[in-house]
Protein backbone atom coordinates (compact mmCIF):
# COMPACT_ATOMS: atom_id res chain seq x y z
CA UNK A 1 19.21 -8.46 -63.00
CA UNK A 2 21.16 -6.91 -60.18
CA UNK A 3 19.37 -4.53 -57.37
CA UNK A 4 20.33 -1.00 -57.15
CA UNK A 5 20.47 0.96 -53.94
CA UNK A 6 20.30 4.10 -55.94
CA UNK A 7 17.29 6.57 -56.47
CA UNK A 8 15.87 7.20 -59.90
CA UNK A 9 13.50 9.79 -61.70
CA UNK A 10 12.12 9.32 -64.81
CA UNK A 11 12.84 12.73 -66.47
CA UNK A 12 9.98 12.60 -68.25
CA UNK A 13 8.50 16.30 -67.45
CA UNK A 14 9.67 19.95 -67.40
CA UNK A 15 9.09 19.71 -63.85
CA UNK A 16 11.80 16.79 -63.28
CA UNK A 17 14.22 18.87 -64.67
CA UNK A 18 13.66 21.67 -62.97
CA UNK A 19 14.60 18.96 -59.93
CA UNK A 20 18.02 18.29 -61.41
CA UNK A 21 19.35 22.05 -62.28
CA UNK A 22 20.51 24.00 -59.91
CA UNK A 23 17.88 27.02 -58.89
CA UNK A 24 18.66 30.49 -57.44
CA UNK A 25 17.31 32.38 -55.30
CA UNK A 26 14.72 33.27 -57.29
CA UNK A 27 13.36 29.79 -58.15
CA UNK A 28 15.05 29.63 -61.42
CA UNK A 29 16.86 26.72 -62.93
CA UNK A 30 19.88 28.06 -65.83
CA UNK A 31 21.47 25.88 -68.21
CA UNK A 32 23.96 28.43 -69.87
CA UNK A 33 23.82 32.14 -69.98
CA UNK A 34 21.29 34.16 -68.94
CA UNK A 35 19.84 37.63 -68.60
CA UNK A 36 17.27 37.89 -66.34
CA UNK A 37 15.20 40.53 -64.52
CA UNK A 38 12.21 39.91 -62.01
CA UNK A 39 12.36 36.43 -63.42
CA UNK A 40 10.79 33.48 -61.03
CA UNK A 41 10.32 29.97 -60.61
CA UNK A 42 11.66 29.89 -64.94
CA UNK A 43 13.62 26.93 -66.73
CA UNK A 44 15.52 28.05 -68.95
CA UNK A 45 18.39 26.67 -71.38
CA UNK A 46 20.37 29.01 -73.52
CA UNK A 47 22.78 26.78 -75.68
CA UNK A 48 22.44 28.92 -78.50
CA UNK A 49 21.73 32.77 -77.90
CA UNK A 50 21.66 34.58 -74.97
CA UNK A 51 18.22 35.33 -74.10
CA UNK A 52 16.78 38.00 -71.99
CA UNK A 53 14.05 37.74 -69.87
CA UNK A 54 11.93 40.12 -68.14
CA UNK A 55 9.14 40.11 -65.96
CA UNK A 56 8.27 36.53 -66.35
CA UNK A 57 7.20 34.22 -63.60
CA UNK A 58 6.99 30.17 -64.29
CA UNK A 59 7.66 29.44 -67.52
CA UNK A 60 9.89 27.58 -69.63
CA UNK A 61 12.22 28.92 -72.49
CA UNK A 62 14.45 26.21 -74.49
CA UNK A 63 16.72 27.26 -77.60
CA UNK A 64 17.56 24.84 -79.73
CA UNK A 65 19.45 24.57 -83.26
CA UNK A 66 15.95 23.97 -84.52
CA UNK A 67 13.35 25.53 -82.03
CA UNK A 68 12.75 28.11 -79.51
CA UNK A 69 10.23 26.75 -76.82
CA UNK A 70 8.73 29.19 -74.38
CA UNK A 71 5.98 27.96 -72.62
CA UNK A 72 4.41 28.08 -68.63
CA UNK A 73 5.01 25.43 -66.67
């Protein structure tokens, strides 16, 4: 074993992630494309369609090959 001088999260929550993504103004953290309108504090990863989102304040939308998650935080 060698000792790091680095930090470390354990990403083991929605709310670790929304850490590591960059937000906007708004709160919101975007992994791909995105259509959003009075949309705050959401999480939201779009690898697959291109979702739109309206009127929605924290929650958490994932699209996968197999599942759409959408979900508060």
């Amino acid at each position: 074993m060698i000792q790091g001088t680095f930090s470390w999260s354990d990403v083991g929550s929605w709310s670790a992630v929304d850490l590591f993504w960059h937000r906007d103004p708004d709160g919101n953290a975007f992994k791909g494309e995105v259509v959003a309108v009075d949309v705050h504090n959401a999480i939201v990863d779009s690898s697959n369609k291109l979702p739109a989102i309206v009127g929605i304040n924290d929650a958490i939308v994932i699209d996968t090959p197999d599942v759409l998650l959408i979900c508060t935080k």
